[in-house]
N, C-alpha and C. Protein backbone atom coordinates (compact mmCIF):
# COMPACT_ATOMS: atom_id res chain seq x y z
N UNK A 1 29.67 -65.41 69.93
CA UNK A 1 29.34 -66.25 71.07
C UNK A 1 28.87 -67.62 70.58
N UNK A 2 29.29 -68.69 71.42
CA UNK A 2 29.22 -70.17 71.36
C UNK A 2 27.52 -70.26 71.15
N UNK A 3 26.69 -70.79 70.71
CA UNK A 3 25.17 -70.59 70.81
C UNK A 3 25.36 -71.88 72.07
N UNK A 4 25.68 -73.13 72.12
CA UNK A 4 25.03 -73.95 72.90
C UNK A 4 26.17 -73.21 74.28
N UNK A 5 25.97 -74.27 75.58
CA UNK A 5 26.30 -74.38 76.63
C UNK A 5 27.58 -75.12 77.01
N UNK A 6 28.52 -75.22 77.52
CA UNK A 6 29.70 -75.79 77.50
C UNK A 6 29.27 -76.44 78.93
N UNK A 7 29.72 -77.64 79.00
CA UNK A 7 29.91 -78.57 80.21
C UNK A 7 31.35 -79.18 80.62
N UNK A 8 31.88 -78.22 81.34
CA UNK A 8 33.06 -78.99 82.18
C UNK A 8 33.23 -79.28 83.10
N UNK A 9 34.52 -79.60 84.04
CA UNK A 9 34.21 -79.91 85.13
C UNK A 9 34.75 -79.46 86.36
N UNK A 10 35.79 -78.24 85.79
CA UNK A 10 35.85 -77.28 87.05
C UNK A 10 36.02 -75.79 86.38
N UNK A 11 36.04 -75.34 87.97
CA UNK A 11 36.08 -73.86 87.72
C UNK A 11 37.59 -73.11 86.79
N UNK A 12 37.97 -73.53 87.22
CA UNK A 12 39.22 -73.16 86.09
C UNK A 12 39.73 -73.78 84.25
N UNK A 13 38.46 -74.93 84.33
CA UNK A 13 38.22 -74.76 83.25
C UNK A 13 37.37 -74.19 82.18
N UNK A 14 36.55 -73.25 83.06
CA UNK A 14 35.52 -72.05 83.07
C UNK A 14 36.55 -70.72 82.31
N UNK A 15 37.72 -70.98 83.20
CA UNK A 15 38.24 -70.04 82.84
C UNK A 15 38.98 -69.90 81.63
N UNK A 16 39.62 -71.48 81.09
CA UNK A 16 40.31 -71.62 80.28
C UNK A 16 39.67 -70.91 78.89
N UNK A 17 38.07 -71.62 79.02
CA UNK A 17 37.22 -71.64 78.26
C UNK A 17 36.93 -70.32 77.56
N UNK A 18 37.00 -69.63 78.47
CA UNK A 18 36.37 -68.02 77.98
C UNK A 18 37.47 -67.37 78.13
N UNK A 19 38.92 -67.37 77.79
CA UNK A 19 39.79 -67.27 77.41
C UNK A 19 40.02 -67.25 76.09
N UNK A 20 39.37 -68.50 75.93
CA UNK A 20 39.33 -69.00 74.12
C UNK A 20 38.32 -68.78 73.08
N UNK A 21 37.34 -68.60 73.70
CA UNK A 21 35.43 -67.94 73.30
C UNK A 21 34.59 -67.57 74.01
N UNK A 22 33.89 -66.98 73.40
CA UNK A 22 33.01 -66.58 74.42
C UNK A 22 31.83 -67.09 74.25
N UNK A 23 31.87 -67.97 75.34
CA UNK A 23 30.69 -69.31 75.71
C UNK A 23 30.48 -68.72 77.44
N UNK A 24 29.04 -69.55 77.63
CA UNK A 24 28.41 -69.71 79.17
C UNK A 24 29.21 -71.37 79.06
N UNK A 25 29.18 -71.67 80.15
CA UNK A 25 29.51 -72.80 81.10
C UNK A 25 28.93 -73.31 81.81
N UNK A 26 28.78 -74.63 81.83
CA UNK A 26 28.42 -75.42 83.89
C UNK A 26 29.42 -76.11 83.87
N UNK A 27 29.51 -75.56 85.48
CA UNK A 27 30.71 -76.64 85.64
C UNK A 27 29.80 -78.34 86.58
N UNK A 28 30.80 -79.61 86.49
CA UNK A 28 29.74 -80.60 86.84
C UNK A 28 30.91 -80.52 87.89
N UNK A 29 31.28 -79.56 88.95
CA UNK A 29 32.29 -80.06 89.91
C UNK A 29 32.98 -81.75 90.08
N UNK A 30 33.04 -82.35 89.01
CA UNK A 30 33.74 -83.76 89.43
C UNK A 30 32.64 -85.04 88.73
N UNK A 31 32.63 -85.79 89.27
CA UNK A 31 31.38 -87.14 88.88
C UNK A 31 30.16 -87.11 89.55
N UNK A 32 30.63 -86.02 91.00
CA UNK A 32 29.35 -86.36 91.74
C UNK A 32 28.74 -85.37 91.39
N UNK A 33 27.70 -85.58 90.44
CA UNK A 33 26.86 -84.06 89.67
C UNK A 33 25.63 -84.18 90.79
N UNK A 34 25.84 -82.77 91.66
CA UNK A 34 24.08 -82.20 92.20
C UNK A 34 22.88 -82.12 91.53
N UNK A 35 21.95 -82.58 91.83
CA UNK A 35 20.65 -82.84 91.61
C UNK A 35 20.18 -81.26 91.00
N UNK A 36 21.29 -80.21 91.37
CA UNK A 36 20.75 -78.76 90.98
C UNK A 36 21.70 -78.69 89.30
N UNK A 37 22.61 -79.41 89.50
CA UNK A 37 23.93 -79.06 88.45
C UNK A 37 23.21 -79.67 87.59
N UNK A 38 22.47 -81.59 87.84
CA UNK A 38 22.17 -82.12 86.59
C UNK A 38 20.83 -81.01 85.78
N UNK A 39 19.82 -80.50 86.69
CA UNK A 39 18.91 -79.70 85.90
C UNK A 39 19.13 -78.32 85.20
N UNK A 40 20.25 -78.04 85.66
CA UNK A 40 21.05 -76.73 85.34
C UNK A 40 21.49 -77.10 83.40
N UNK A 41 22.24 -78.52 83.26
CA UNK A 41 22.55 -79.14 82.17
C UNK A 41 21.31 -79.35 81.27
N UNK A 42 20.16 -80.14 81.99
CA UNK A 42 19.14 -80.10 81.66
C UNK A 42 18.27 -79.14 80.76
N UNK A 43 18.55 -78.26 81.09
CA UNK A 43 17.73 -76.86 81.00
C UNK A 43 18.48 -76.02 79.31
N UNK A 44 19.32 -75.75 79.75
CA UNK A 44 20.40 -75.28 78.64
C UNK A 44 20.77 -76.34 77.91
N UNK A 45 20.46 -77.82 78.05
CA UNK A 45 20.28 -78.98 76.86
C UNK A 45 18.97 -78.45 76.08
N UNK A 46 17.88 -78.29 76.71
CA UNK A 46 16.48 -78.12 75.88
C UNK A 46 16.63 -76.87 75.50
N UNK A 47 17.32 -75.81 75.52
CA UNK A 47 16.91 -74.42 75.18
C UNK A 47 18.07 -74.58 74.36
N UNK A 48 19.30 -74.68 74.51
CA UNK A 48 20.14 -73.86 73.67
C UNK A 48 21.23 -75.20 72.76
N UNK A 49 21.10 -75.86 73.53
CA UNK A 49 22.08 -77.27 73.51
C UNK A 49 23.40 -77.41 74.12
N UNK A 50 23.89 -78.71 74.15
CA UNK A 50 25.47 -78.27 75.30
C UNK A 50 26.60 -79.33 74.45
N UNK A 51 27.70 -78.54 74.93
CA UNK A 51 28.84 -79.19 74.39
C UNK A 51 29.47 -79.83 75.47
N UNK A 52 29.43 -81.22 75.51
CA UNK A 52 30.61 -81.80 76.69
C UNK A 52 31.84 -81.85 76.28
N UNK A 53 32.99 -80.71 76.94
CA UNK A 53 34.35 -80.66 76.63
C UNK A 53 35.12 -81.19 78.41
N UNK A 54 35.18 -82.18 78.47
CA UNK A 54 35.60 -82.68 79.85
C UNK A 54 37.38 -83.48 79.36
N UNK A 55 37.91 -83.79 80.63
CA UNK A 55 39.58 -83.68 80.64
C UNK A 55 39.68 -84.89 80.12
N UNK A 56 40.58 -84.83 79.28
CA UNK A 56 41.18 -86.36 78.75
C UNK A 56 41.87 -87.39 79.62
N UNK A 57 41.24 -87.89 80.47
CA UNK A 57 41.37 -88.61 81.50
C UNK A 57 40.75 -89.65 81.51
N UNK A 58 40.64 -90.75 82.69
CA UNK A 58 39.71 -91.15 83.53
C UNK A 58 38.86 -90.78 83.66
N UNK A 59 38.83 -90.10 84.46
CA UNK A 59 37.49 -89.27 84.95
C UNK A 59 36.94 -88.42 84.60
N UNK A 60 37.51 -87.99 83.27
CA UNK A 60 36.69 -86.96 82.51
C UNK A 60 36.02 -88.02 81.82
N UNK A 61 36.58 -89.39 80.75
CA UNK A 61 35.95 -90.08 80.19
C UNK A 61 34.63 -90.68 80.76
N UNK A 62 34.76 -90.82 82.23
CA UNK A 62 33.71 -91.58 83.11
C UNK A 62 32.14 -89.92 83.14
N UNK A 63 32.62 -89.16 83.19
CA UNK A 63 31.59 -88.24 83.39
C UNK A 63 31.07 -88.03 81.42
N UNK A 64 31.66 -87.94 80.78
CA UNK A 64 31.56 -87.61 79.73
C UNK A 64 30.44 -89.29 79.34
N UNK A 65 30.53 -90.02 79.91
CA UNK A 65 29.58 -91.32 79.49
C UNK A 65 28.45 -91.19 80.00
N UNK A 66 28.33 -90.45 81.47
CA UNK A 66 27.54 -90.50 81.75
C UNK A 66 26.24 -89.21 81.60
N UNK A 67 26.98 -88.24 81.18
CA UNK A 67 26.03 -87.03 80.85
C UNK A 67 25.75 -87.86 79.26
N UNK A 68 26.46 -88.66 78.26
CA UNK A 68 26.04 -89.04 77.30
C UNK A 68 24.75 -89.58 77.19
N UNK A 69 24.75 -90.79 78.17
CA UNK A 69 23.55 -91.26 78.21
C UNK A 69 22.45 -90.66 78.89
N UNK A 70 22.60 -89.93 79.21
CA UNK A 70 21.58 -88.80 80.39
C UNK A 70 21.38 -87.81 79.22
N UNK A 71 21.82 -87.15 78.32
CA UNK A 71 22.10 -86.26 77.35
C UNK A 71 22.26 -86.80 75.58
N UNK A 72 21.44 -87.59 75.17
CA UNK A 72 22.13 -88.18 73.92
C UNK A 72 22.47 -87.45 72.69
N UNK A 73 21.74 -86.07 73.51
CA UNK A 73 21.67 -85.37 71.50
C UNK A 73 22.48 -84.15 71.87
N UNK A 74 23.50 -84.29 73.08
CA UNK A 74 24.71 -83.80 73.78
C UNK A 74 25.48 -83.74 72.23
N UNK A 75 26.28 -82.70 72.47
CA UNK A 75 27.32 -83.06 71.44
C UNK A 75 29.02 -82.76 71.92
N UNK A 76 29.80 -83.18 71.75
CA UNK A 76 31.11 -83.76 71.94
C UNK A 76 32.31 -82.72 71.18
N UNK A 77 33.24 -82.60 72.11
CA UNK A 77 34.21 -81.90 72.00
C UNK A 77 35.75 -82.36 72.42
N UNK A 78 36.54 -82.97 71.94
CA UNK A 78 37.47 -83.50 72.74
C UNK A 78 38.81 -82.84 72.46
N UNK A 79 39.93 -82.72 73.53
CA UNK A 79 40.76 -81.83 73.15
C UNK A 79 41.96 -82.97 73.64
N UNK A 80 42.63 -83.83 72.52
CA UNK A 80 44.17 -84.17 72.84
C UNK A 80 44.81 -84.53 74.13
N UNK A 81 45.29 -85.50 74.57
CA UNK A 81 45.59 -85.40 76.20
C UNK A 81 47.31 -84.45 76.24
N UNK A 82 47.87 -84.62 74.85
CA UNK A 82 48.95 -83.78 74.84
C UNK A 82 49.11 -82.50 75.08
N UNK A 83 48.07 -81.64 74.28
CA UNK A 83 47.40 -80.03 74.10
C UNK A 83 47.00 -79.97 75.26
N UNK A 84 46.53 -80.87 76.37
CA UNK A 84 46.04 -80.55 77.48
C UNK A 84 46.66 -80.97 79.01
N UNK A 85 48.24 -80.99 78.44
CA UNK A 85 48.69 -81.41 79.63
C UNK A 85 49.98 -80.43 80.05
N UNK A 86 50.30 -79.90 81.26
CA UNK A 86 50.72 -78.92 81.42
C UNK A 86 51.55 -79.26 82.86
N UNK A 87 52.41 -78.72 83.82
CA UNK A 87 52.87 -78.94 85.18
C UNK A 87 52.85 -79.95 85.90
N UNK A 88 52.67 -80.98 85.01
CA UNK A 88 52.31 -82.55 85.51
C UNK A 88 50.60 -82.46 85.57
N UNK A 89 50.19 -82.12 85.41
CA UNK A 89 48.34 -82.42 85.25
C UNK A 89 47.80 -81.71 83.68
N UNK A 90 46.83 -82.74 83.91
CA UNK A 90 46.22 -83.03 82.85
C UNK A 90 44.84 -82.21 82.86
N UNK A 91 44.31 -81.31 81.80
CA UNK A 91 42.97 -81.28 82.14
C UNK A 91 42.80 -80.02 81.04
N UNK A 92 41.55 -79.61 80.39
CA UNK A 92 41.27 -78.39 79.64
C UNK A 92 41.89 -77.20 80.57
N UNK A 93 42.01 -76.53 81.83
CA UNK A 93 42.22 -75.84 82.15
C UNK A 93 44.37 -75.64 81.60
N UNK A 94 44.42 -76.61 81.42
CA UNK A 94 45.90 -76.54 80.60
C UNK A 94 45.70 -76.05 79.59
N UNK A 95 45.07 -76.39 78.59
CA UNK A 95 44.88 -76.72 77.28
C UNK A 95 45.38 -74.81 76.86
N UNK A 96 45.57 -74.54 75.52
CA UNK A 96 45.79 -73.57 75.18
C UNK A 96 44.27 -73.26 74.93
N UNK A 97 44.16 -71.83 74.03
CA UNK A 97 43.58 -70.79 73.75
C UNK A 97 42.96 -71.97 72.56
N UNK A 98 44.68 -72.07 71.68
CA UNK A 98 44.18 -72.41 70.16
C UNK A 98 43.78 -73.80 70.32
N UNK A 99 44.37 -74.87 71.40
CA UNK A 99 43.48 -76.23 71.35
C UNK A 99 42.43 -76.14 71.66
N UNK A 100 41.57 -75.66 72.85
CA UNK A 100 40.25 -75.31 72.96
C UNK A 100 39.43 -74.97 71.32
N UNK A 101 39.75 -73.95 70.80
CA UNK A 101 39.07 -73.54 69.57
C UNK A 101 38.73 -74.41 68.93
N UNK A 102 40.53 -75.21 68.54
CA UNK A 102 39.96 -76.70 67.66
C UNK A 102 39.87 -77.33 67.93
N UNK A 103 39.11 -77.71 68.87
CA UNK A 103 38.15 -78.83 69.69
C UNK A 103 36.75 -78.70 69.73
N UNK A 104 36.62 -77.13 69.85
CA UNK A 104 34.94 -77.22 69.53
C UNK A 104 34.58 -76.82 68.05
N UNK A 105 35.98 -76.54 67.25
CA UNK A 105 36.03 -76.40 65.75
C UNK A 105 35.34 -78.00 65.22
N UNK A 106 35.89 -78.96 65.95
CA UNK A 106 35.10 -80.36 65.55
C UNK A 106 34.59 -81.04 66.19
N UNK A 107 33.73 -80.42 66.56
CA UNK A 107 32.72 -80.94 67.49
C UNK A 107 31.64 -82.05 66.52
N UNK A 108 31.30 -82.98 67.52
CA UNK A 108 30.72 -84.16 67.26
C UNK A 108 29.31 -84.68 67.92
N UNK A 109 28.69 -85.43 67.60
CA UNK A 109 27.38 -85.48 67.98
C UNK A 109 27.23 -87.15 67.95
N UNK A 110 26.85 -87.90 68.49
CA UNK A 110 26.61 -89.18 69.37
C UNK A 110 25.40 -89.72 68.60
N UNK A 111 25.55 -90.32 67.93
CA UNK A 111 24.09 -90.72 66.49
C UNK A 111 23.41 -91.30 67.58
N UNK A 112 22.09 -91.25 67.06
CA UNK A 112 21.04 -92.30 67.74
C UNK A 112 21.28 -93.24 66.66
N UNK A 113 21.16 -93.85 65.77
CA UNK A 113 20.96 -95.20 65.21
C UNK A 113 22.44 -95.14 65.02
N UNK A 114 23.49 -95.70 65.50
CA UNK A 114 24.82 -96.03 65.19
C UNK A 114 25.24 -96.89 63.96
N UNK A 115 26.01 -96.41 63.15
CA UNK A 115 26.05 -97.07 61.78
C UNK A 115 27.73 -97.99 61.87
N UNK A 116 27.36 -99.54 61.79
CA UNK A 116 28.64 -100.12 61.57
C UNK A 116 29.09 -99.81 60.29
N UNK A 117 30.24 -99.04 60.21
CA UNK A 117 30.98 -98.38 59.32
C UNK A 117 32.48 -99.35 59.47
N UNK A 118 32.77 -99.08 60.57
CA UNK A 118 33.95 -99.71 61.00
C UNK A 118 33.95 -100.61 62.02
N UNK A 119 35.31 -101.61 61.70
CA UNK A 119 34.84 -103.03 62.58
C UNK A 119 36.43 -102.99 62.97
N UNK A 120 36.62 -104.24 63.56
CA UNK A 120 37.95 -104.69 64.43
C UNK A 120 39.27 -104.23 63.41
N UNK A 121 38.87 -105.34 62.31
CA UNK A 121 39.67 -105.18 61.17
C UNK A 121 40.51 -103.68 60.02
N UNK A 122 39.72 -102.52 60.81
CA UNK A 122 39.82 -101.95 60.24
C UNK A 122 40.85 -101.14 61.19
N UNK A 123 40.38 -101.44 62.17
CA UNK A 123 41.70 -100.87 63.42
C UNK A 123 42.51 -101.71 63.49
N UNK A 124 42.58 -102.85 63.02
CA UNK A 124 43.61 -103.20 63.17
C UNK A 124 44.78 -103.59 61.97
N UNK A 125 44.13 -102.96 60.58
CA UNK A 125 44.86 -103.23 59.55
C UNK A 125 45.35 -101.85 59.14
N UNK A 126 45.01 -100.73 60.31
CA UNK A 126 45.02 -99.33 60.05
C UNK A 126 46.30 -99.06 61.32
N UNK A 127 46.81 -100.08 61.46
CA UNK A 127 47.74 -100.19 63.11
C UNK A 127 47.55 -99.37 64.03
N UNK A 128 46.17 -99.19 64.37
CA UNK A 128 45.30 -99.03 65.66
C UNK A 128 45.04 -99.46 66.91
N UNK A 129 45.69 -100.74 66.46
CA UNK A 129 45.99 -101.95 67.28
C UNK A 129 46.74 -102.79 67.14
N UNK A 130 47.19 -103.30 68.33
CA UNK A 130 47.96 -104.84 67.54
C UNK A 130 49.39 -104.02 67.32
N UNK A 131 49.73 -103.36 67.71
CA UNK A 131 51.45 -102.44 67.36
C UNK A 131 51.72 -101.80 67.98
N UNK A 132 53.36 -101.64 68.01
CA UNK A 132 53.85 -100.98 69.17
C UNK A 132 53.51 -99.60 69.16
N UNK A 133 53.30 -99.04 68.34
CA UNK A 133 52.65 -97.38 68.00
C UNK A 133 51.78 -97.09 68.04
N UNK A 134 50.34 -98.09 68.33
CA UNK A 134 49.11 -98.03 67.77
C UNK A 134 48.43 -97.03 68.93
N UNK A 135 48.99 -96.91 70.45
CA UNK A 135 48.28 -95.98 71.07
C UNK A 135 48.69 -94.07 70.03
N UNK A 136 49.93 -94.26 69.99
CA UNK A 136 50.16 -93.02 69.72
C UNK A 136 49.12 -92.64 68.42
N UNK A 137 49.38 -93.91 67.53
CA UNK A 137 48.72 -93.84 66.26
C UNK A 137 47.49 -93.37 66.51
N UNK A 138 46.36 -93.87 67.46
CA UNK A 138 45.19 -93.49 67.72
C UNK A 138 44.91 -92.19 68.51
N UNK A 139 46.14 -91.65 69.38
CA UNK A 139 45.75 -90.44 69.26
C UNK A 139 46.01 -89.70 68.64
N UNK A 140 46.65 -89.30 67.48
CA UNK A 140 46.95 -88.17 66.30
C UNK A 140 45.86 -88.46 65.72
N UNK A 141 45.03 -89.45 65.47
CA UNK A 141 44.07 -89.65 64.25
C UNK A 141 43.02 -89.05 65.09
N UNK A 142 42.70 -89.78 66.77
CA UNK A 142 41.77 -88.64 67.03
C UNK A 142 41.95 -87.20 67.15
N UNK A 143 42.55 -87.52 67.09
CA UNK A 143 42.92 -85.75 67.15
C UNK A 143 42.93 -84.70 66.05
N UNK A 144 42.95 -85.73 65.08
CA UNK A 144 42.52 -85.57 63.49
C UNK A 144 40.99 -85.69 63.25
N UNK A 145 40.48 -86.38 63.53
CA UNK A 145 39.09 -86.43 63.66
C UNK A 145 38.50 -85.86 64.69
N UNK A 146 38.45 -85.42 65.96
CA UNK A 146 37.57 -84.75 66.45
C UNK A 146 36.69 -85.54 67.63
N UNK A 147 37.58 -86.83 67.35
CA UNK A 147 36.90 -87.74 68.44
C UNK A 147 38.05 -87.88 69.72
N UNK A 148 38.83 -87.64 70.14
CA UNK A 148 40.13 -87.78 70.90
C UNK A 148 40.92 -89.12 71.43
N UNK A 149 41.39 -88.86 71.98
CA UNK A 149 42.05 -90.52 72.18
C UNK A 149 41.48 -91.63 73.06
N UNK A 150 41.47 -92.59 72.72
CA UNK A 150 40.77 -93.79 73.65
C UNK A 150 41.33 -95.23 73.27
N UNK A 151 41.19 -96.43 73.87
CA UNK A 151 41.27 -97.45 74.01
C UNK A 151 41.33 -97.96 72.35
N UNK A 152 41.71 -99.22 72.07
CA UNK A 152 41.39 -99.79 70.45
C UNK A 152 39.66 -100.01 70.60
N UNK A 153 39.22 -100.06 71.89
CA UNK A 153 37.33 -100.53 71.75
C UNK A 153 36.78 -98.97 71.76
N UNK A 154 36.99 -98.67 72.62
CA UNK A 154 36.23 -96.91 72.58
C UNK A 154 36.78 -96.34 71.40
N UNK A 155 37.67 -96.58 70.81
CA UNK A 155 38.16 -95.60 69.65
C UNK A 155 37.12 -96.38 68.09
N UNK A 156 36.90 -97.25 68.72
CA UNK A 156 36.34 -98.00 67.60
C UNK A 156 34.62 -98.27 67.72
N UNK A 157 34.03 -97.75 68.89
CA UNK A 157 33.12 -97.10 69.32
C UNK A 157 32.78 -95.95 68.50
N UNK A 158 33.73 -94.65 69.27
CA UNK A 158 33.64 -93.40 68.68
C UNK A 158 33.55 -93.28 67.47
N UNK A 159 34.58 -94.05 66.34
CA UNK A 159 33.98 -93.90 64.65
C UNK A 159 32.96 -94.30 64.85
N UNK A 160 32.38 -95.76 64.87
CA UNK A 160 31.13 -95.72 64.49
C UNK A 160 29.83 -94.90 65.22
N UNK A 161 30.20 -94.09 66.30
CA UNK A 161 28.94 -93.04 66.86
C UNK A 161 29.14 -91.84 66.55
N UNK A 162 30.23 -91.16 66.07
CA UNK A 162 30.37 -89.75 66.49
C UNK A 162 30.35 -89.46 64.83
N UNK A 163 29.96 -90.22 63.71
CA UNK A 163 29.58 -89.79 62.57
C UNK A 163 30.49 -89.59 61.57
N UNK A 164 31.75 -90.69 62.28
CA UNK A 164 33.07 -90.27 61.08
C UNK A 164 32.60 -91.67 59.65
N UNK A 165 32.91 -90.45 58.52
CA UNK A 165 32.93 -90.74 57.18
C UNK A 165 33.85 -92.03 57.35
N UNK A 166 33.59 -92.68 56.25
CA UNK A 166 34.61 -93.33 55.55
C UNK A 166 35.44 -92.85 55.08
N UNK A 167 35.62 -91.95 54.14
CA UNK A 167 36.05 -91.16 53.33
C UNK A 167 37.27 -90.02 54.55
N UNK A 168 36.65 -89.70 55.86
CA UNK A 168 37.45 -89.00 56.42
C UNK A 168 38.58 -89.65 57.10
N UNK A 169 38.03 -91.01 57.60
CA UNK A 169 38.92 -92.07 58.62
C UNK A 169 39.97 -92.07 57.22
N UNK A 170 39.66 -92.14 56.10
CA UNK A 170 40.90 -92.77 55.05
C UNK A 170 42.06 -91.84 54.67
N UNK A 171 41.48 -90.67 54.89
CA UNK A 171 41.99 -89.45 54.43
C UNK A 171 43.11 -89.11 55.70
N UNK A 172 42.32 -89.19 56.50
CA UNK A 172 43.31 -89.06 57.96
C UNK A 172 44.32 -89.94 58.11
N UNK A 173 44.23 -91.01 57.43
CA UNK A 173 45.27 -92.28 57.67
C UNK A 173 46.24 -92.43 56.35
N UNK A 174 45.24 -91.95 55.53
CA UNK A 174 46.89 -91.63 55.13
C UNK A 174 47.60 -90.33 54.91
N UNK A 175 46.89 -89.12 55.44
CA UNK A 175 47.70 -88.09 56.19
C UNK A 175 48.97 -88.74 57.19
N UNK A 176 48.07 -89.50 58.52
CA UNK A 176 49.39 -89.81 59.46
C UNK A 176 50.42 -90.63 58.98
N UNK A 177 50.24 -91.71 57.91
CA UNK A 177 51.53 -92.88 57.18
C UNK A 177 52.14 -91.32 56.32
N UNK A 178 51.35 -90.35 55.85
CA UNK A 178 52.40 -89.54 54.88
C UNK A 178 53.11 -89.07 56.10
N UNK A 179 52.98 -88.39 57.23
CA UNK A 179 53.23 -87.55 58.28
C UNK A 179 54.71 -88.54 59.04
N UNK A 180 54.48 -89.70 58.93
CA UNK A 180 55.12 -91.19 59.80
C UNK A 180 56.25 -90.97 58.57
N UNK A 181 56.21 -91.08 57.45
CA UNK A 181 56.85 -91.32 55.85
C UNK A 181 58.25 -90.03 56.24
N UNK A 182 57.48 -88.70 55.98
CA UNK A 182 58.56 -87.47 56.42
C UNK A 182 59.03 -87.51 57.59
N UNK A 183 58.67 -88.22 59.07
CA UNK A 183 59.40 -88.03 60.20
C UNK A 183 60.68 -88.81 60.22
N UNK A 184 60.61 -90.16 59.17
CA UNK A 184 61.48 -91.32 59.14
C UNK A 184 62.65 -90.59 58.67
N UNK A 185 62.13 -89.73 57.59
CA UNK A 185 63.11 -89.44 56.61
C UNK A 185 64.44 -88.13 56.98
C-alpha cells in the first residue's frame, strides 16, 4: 500500500487508481474544491502526506497549482498526456495500470528554496524551444523525468522546483537525440 494519500479529481479516477495500487484517494470533484474536500486533503497532508496525480490538461494543471500552493510539501506525480488519453478524452482515468505505476514510480516534490539550475538557454539549446519539435521534445523528456509536459516556461519552472539533477536533465537528453538518432535511421 501507497503510504501517502492520492489527490485526484474524479471518481473514476479513483478507480483507475486502485486498479494500479493500492492507495486511499480524495477526489477534488473539479476546481471547485469544498471547504469539506480542502480539510479532508488537509488532514491526510499532516498525517500521512499526499500525492497530486491530476489530468494532463488545463484544468488539471490549474488545480494541481493550486493545491501546490495551499500544499507545498505536496508531492507530484505526473502521467504523459499520451499514456493518458483514450476515446477522445484525456484524463488518469484513461491512463493504463502500467502508466499510473510509473508516475508515482517518479514522483516529485516542489522544493521550498528553488535552485536556479536551469535557465532559458538551456531550453533552448536543448531544442525545448525555439523548434518545430520542441513541444514533442518536452514531452518525452518529461516524461523521462517525472515532471510531465508543459509550456517552454512551466517546463522550465518544473526543473528548477521539482529537484531535477543536472546530471539527470543531461542524461535524458541525450537518451532522446540517441532515441531521435535510431528513429531517423
Amino acid at each position: 500500500m501507497i503510504k501517502e494519500v492520492i489527490v485526484v479529481e474524479g471518481k473514476q479516477d479513483v478507480q483507475a487508481v486502485r486498479r494500479a495500487v493500492d492507495a486511499e484517494c480524495i477526489i477534488t470533484g473539479g476546481f471547485n474544491l469544498a471547504p469539506h474536500t480542502l480539510e479532508r486533503i488537509e488532514q491526510a497532508c499532516s498525517k500521512r502526506g499526499i500525492i497530486i496525480l491530476t489530468d494532463p490538461d488545463s484544468a488539471g494543471e490549474r488545480i494541481r497549482k493550486f493545491l501546490s500552493k495551499r500544499f507545498p510539501e505536496a508531492k507530484h506525480a505526473f502521467i504523459p498526456k499520451e499514456q493518458a488519453t483514450a476515446n477522445n478524452d484525456i484524463g488518469i482515468e484513461q491512463a493504463s495500470g502500467d502508466a499510473i505505476r510509473s508516475a508515482l514510480a517518479k514522483v516529485r516534490y516542489l522544493e521550498w528554496k528553488p535552485k536556479v539550475e536551469f535557465t532559458l538557454v538551456d531550453i533552448m539549446s536543448s531544442g525545448l524551444s525555439g523548434v518545430p519539435d520542441a513541444a514533442e521534445r518536452r514531452a518525452k523528456l518529461g516524461a523521462k523525468l517525472g515532471i510531465g509536459y508543459a509550456n517552454a516556461k512551466t517546463f522550465l519552472y518544473r526543473l528548477n522546483n521539482y529537484g531535477v539533477t543536472r546530471s539527470e536533465f543531461d542524461e535524458a537528453i541525450i537518451n532522446l537525440e540517441h532515441n531521435e538518432l535510431e528513429a531517423a535511421e
